[in-house]
C-alpha atoms as a PDB file:
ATOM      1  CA  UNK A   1     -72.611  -0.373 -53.257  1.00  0.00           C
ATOM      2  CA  UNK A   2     -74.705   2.446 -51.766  1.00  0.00           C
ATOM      3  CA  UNK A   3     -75.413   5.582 -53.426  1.00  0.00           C
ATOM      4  CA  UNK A   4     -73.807   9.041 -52.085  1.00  0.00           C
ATOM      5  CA  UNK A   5     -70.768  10.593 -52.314  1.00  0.00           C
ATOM      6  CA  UNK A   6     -68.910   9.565 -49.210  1.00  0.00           C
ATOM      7  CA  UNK A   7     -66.220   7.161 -48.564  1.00  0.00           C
ATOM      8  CA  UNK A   8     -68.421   5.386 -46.308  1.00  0.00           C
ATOM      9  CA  UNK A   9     -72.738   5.598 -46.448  1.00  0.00           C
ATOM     10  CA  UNK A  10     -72.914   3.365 -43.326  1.00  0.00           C
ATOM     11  CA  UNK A  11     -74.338   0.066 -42.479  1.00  0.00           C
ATOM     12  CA  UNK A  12     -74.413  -2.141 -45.398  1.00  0.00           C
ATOM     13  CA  UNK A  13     -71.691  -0.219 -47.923  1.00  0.00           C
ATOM     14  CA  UNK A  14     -69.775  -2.353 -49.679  1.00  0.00           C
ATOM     15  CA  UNK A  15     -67.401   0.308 -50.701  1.00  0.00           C
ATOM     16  CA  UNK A  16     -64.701   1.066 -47.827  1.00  0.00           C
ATOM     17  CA  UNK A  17     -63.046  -2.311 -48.884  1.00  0.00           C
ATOM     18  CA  UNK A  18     -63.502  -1.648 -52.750  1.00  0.00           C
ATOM     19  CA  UNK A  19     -62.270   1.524 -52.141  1.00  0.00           C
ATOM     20  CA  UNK A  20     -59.632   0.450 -50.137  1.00  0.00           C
ATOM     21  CA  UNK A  21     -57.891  -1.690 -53.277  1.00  0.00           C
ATOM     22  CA  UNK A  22     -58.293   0.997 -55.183  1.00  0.00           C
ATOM     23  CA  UNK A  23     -56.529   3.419 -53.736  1.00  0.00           C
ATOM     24  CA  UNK A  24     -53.651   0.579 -53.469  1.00  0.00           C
ATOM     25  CA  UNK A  25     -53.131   0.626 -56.988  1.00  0.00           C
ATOM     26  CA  UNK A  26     -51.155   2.473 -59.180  1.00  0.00           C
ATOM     27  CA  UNK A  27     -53.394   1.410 -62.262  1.00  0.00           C
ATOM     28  CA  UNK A  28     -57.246   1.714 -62.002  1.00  0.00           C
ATOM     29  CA  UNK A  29     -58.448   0.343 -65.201  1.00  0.00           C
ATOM     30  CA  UNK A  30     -62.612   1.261 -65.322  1.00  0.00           C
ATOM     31  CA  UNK A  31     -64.679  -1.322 -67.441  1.00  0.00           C
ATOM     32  CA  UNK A  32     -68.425  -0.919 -68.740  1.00  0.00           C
ATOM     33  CA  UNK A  33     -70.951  -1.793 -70.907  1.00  0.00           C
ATOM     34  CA  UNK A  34     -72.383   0.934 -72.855  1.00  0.00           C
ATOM     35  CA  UNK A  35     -76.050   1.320 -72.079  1.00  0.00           C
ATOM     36  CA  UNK A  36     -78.143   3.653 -74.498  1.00  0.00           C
ATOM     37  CA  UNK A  37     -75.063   5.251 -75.156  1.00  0.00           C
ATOM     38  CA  UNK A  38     -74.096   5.799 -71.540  1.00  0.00           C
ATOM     39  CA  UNK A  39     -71.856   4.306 -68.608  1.00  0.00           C
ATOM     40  CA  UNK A  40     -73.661   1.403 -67.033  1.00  0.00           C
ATOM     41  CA  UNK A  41     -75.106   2.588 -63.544  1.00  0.00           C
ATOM     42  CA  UNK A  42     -72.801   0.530 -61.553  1.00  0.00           C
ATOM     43  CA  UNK A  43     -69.951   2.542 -63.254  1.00  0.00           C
ATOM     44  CA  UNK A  44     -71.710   5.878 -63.258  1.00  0.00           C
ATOM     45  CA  UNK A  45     -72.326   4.721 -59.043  1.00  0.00           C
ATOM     46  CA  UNK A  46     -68.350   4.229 -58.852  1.00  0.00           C
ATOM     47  CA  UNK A  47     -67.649   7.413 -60.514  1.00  0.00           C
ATOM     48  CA  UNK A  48     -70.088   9.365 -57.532  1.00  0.00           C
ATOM     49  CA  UNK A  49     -68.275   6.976 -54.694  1.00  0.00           C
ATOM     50  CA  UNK A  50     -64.985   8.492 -55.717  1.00  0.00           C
ATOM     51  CA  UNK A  51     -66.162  11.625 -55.796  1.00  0.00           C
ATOM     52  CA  UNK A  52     -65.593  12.214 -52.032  1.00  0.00           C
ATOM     53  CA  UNK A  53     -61.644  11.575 -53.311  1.00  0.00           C
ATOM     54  CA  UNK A  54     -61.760  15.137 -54.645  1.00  0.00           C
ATOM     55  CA  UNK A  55     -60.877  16.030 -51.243  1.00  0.00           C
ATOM     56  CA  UNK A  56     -58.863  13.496 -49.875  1.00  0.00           C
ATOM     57  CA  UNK A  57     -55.062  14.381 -50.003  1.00  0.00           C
ATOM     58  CA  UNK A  58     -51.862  12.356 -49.023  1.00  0.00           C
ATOM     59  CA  UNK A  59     -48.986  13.594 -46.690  1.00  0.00           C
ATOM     60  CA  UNK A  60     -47.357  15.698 -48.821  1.00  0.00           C
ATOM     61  CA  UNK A  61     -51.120  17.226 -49.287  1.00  0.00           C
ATOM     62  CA  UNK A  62     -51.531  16.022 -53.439  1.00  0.00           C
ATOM     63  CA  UNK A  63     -55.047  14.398 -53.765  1.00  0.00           C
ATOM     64  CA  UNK A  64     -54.950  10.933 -53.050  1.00  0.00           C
ATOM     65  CA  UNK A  65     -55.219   9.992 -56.864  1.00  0.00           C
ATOM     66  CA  UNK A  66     -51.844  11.909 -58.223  1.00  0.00           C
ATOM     67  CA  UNK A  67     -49.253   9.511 -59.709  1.00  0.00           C
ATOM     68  CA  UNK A  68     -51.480   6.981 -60.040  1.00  0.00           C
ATOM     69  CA  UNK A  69     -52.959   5.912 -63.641  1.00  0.00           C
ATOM     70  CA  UNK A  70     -56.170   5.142 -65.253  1.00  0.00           C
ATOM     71  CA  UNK A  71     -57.721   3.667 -68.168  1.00  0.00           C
ATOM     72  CA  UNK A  72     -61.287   2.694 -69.514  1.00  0.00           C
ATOM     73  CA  UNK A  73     -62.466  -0.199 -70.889  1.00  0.00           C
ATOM     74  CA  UNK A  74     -66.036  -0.608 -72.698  1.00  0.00           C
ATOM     75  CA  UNK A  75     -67.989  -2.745 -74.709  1.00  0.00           C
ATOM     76  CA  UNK A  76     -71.745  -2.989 -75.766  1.00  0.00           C
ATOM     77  CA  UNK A  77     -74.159  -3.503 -78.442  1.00  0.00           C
ATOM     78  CA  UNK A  78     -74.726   0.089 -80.021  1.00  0.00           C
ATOM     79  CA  UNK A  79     -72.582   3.460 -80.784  1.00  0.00           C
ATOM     80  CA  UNK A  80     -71.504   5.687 -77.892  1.00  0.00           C
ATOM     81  CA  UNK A  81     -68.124   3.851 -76.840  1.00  0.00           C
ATOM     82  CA  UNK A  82     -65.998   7.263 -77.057  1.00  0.00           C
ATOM     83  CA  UNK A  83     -68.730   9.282 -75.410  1.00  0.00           C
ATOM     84  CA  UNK A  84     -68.187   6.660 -72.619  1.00  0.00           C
ATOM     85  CA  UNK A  85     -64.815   6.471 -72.583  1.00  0.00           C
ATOM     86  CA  UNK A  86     -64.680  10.281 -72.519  1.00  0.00           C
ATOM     87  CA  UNK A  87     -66.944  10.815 -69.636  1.00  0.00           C
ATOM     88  CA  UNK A  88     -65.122   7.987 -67.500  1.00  0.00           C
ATOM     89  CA  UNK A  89     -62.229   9.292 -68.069  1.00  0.00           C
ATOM     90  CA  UNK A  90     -62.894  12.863 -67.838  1.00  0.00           C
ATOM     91  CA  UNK A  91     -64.268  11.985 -64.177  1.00  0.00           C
ATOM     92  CA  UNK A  92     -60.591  10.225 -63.018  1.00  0.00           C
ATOM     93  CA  UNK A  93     -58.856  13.100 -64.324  1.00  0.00           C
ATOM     94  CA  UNK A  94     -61.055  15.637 -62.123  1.00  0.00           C
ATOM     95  CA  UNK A  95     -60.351  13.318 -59.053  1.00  0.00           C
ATOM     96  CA  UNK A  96     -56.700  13.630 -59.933  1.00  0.00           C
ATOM     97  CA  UNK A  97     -55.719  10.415 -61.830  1.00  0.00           C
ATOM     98  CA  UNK A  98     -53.190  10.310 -64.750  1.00  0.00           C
ATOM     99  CA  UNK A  99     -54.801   9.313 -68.351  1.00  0.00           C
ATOM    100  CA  UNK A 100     -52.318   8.140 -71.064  1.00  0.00           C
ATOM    101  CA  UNK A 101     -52.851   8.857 -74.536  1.00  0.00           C
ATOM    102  CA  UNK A 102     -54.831   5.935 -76.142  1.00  0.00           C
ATOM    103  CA  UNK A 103     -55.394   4.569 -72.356  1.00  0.00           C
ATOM    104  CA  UNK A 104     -58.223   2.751 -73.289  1.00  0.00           C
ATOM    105  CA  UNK A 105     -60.261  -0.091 -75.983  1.00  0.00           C
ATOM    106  CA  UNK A 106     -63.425  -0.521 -76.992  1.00  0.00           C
ATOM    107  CA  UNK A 107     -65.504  -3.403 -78.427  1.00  0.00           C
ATOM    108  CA  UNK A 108     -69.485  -2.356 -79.835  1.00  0.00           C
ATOM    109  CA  UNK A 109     -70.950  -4.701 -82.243  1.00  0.00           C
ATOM    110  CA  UNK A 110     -73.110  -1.809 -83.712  1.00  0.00           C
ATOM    111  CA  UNK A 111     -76.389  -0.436 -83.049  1.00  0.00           C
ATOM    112  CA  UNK A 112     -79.373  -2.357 -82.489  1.00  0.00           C
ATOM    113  CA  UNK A 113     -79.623  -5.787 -80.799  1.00  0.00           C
ATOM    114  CA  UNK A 114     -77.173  -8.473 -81.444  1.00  0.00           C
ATOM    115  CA  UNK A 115     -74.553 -11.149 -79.862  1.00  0.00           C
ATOM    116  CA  UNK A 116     -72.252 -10.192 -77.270  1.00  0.00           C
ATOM    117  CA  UNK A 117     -68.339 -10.146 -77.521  1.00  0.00           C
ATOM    118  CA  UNK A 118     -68.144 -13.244 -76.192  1.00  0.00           C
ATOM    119  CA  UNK A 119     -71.192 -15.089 -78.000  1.00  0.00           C
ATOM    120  CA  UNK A 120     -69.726 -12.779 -81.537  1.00  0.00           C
ATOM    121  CA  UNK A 121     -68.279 -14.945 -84.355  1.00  0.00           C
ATOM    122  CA  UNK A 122     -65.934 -14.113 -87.011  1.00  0.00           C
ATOM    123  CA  UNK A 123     -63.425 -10.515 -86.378  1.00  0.00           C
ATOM    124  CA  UNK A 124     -66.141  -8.378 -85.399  1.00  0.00           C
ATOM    125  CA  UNK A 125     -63.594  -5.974 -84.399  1.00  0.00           C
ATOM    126  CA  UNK A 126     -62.326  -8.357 -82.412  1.00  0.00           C
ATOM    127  CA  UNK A 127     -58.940  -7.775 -83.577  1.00  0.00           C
ATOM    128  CA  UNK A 128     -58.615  -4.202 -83.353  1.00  0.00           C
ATOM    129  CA  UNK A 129     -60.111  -4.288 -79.702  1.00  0.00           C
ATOM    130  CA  UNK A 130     -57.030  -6.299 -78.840  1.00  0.00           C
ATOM    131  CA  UNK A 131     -54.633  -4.110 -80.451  1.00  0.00           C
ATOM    132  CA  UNK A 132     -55.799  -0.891 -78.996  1.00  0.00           C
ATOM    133  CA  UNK A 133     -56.044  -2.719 -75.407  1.00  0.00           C
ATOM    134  CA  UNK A 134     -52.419  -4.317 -75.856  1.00  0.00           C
ATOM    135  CA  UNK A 135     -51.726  -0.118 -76.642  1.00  0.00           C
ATOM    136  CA  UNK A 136     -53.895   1.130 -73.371  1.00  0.00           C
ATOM    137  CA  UNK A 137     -51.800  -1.749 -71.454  1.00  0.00           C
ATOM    138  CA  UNK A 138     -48.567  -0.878 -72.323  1.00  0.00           C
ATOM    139  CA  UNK A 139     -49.161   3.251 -72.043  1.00  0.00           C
ATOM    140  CA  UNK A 140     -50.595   2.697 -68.568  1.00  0.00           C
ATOM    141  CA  UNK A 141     -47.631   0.626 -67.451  1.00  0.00           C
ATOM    142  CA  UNK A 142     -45.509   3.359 -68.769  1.00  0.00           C
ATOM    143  CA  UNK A 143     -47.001   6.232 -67.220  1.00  0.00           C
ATOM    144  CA  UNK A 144     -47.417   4.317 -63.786  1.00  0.00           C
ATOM    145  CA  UNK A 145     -43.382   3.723 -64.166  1.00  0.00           C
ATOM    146  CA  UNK A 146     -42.812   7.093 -64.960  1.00  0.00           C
ATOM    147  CA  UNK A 147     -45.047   8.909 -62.032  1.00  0.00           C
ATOM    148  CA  UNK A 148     -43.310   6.378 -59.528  1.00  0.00           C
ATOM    149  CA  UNK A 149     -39.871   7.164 -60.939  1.00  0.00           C
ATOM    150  CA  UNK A 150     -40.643  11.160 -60.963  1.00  0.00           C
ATOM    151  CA  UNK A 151     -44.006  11.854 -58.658  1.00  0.00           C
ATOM    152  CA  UNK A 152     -45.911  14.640 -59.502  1.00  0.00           C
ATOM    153  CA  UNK A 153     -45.206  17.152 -56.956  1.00  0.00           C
ATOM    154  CA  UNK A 154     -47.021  18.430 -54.479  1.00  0.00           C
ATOM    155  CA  UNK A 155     -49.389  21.786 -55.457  1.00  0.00           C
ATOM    156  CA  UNK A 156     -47.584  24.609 -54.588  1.00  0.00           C
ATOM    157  CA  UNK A 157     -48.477  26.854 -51.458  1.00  0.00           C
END
């Protein structure tokens, strides 16, 4: 994926069709490592791609992101999973999405080197990082029904 803040940086994006399947979801769900206590690049890229959605509305002129959902997934090897998750999702509110309560899990096995999730033995959190993603699951499913049941309106003139 190119860098800018278009829908579309020319020959050789890979974004239009990204882009593309995820504006045809209801639920974006937004997953990255933590990296020195920040958003992996890729995700911190995304986040800039969708900026161009900030002015991108629908036919009833709401931004092309209202009554649609989004949560945050993130895992890593040191602290800095809710400064993450906070930034991520702070960024899909401003570009209108809906975040749920508790929309989100974490994993971190602590600071300093040490075995991924998946090479982790033992708990290692593992259980509470499947209880709090069960949660973000079931809230974004919830909201998503809701906001297709009863849209958000559009802004009024």
């Amino acid at each position: 994926v190119k860098p800018g803040v278009t829908n579309d940086e020319g020959d050789g994006d890979q974004w239009p069709p990204i882009l593309e399947k995820v504006l045809g979801a209801d639920i974006l769900v937004v997953a990255t490592p933590t990296w020195l206590g920040k958003p992996a690049s890729v995700t911190q890229r995304v986040m800039e791609r969708m900026d161009a959605l900030l002015s991108e509305t629908d036919d009833e002129e709401r931004p092309v992101a209202y009554n649609k959902v989004a949560g945050v997934v993130v895992t890593g090897n040191e602290d800095g999973a809710h400064h993450v998750i906070s930034e991520t999702a702070g960024s899909l509110i401003d570009i209108g999405y809906t975040v749920p309560g508790q929309a989100w899990t974490y994993w971190n096995k602590g600071p300093g080197p040490g075995p991924s999730y998946l090479e982790s033995e033992g708990e290692d959190g593992k259980d509470w990082s499947h209880e709090t993603g069960r949660a973000a699951a079931s809230n974004l499913v919830a909201v998503a029904t809701a906001l297709r049941a009863r849209p958000i309106p559009p802004p009024p003139e």
